[in-house]
Every structure is written in C-alpha cells, then in structure tokens.
N, C-alpha and C. Protein backbone atom coordinates (compact mmCIF):
# COMPACT_ATOMS: atom_id res chain seq x y z
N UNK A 1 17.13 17.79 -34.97
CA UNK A 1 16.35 17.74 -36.19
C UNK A 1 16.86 16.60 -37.07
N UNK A 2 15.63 15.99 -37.83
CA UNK A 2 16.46 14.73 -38.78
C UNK A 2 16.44 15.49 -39.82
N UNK A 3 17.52 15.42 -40.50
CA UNK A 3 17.46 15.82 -42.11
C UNK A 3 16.89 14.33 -42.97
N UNK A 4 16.33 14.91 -43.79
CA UNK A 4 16.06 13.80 -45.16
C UNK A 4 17.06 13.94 -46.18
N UNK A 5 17.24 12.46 -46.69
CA UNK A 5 18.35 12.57 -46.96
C UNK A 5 17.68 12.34 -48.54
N UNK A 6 17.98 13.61 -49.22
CA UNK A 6 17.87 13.78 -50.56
C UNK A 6 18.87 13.05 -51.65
N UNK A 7 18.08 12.10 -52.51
CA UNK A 7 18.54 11.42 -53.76
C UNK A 7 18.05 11.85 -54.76
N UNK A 8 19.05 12.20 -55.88
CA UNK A 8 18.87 12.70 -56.89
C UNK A 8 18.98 11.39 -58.06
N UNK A 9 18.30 11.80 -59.78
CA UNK A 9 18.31 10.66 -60.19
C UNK A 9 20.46 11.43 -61.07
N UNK A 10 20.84 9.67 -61.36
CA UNK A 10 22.24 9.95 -61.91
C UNK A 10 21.74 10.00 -63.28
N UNK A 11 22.47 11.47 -63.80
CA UNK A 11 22.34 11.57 -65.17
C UNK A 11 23.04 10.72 -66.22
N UNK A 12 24.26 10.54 -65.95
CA UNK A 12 24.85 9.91 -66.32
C UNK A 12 24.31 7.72 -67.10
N UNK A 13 23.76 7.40 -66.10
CA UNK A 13 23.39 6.28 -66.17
C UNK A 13 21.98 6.55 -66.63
N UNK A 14 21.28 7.23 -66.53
CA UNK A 14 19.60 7.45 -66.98
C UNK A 14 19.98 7.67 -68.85
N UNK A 15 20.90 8.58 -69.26
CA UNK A 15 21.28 8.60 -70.41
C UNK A 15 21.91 7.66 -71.18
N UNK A 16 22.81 6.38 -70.48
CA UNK A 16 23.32 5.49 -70.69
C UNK A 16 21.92 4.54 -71.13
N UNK A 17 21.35 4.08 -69.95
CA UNK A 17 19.59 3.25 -69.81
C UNK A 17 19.03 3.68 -71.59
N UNK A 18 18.92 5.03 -71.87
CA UNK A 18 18.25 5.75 -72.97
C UNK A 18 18.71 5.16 -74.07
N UNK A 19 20.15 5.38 -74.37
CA UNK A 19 20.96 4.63 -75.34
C UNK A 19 20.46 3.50 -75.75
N UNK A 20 20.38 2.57 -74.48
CA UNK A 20 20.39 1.28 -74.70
C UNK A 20 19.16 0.81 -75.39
N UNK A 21 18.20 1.47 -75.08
CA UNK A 21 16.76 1.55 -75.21
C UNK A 21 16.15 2.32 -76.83
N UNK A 22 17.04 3.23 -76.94
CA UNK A 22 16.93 3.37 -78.36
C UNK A 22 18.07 2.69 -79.56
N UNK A 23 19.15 2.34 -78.73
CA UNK A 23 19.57 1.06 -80.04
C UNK A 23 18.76 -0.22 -80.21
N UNK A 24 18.14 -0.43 -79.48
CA UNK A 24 16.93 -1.30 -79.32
C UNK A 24 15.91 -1.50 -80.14
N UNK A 25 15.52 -0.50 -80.58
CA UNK A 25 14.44 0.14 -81.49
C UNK A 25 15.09 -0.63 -83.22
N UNK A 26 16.15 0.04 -83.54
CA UNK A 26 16.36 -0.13 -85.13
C UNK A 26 16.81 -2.30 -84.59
N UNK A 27 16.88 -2.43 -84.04
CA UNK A 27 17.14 -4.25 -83.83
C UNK A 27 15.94 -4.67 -83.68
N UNK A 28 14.94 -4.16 -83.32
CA UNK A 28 13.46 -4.94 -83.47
C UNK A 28 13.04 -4.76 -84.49
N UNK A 29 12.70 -3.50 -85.30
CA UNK A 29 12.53 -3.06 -86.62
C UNK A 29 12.77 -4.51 -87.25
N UNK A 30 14.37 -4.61 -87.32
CA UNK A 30 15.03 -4.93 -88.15
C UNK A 30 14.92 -6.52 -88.04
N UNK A 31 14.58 -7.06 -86.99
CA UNK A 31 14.52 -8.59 -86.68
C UNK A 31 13.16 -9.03 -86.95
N UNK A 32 11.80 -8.42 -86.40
CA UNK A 32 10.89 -8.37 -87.69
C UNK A 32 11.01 -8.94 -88.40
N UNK A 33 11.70 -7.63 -89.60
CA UNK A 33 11.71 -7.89 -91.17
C UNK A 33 12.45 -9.40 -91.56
N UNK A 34 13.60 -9.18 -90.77
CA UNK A 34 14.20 -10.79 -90.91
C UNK A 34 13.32 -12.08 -90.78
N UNK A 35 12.59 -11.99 -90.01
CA UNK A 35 11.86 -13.07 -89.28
C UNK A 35 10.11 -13.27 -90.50
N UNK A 36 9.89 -12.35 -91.31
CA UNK A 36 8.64 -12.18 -91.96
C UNK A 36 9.32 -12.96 -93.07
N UNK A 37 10.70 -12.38 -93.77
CA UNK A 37 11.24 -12.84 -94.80
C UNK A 37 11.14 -14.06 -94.24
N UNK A 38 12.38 -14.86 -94.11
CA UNK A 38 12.14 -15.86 -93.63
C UNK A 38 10.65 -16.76 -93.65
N UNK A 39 9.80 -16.20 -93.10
CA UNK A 39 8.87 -17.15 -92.81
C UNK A 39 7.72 -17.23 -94.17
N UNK A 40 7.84 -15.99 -95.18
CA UNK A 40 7.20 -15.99 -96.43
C UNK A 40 8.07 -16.41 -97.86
N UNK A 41 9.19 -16.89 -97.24
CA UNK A 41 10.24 -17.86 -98.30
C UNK A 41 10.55 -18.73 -97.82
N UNK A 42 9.53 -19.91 -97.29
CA UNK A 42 10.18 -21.17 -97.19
C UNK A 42 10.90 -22.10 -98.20
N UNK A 43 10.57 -22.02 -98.89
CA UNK A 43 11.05 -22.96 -100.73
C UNK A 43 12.51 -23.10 -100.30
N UNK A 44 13.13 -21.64 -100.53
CA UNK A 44 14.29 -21.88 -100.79
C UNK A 44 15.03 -21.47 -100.02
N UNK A 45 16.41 -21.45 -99.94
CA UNK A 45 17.26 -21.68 -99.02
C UNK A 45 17.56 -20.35 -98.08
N UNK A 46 17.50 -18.88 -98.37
CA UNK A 46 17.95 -18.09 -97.39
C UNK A 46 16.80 -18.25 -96.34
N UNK A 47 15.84 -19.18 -96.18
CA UNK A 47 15.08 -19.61 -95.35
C UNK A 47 15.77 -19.90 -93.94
N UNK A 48 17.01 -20.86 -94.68
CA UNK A 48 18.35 -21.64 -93.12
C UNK A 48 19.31 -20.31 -92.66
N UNK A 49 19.02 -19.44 -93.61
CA UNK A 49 20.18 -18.39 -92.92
C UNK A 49 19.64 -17.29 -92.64
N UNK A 50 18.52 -16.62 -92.70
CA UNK A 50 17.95 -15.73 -92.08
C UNK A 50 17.10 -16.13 -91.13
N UNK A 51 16.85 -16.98 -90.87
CA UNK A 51 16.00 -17.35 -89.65
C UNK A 51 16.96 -17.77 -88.69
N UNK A 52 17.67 -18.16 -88.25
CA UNK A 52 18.40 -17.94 -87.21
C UNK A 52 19.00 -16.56 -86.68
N UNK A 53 19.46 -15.71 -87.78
CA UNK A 53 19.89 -14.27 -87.53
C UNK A 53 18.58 -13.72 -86.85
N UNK A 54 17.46 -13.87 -87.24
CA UNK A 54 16.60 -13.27 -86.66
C UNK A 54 15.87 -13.75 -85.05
N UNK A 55 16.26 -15.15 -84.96
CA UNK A 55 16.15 -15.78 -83.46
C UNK A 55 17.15 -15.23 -83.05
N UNK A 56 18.68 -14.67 -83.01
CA UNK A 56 19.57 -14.56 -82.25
C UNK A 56 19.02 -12.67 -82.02
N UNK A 57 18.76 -12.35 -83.06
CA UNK A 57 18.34 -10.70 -83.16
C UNK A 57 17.47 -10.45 -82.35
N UNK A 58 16.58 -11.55 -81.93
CA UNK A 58 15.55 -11.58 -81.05
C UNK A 58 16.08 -11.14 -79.64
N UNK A 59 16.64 -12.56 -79.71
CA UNK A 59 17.42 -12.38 -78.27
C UNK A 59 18.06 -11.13 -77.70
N UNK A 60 19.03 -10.22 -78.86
CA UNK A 60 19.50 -9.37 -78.42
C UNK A 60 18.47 -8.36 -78.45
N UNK A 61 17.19 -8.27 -78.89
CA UNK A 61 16.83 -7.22 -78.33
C UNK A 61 16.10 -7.20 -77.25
N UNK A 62 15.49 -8.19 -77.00
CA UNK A 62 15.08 -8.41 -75.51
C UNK A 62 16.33 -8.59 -74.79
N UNK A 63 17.62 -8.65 -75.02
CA UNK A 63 18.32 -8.11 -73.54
C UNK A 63 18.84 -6.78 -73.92
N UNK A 64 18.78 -5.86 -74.75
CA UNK A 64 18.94 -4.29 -75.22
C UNK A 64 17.66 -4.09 -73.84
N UNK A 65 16.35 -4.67 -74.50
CA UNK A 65 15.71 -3.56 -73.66
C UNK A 65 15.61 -4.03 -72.27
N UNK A 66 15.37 -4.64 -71.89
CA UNK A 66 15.41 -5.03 -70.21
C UNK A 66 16.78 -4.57 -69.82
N UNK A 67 17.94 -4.79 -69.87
CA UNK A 67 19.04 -4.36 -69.43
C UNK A 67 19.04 -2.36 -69.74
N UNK A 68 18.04 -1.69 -70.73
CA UNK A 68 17.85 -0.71 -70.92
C UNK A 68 16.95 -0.45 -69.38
N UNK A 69 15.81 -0.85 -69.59
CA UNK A 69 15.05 -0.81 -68.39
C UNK A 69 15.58 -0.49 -67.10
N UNK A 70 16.73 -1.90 -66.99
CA UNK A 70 17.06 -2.06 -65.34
C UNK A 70 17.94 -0.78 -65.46
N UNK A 71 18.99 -0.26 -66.33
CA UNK A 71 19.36 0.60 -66.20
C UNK A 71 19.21 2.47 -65.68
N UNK A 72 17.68 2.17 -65.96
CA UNK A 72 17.26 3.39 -65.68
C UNK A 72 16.32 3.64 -65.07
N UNK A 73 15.83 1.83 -64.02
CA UNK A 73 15.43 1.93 -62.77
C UNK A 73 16.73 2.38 -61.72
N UNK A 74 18.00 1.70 -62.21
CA UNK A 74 19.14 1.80 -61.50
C UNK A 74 19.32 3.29 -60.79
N UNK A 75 18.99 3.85 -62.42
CA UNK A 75 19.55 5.25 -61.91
C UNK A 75 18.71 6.43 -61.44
N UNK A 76 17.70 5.67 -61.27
CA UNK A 76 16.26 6.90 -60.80
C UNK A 76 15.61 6.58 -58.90
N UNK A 77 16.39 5.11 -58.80
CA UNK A 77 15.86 4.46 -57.45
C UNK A 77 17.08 3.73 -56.68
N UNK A 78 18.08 4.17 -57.05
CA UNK A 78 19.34 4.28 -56.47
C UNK A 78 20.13 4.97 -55.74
C-alpha cells in the first residue's frame, strides 16, 4: 500500500507571515499621509524632509508585505 504523505500548514511561520502583514498596515496608513503632506506643501521646506521618509516608507512597506506574503505561502505549501 502507498501511504500519502500528509503536510500540515506550520503554525508557527503562518503567524509569523500574519505579523508581518499586519505591521504593514499602520506603515501604509502612515506613508500615505506622509506622501499627501508633502505633496500639498510644496512652498516650504518640510516638503525636502518628508518626502523622502515617505519614498523610503514606501519601500518598506512593499517589502513588509511581499516578504509577509512569501511567508505564508512558505508555510501553507511547504
């Protein structure tokens, strides 16, 4: 007889994936708001310093969530 060989998903890492995916959330919120400011105060100067915080904020949340993602393909198809 062949047995099938049963995979379960890891809890551990599916909850980890979750984390990542909801710290994710308040950094988009929040890079947004940076990025609106910024772009409805050009005149004056926190123009040069919030607009970069909010390109780098960018960045980190697009790798929060894809690295959220792969994480909890990892742990469901692994």
């Amino acid at each position: 007889m062949d047995e099938t060989k049963q995979t379960f998903t890891d809890k551990k890492l599916l909850v980890k994936g979750l984390k990542r995916l909801a710290l994710s959330l308040p950094v988009l919120v929040l890079t947004t708001y940076l990025l609106t400011f910024a772009f409805l105060n050009k005149e004056v100067l926190p123009l040069y310093i919030v607009l970069p915080l909010g390109i780098i904020g960018i960045a980190a949340t697009v790798f929060l969530m894809f690295g959220g993602i792969k994480i909890i393909l990892k742990s469901i198809f692994h």
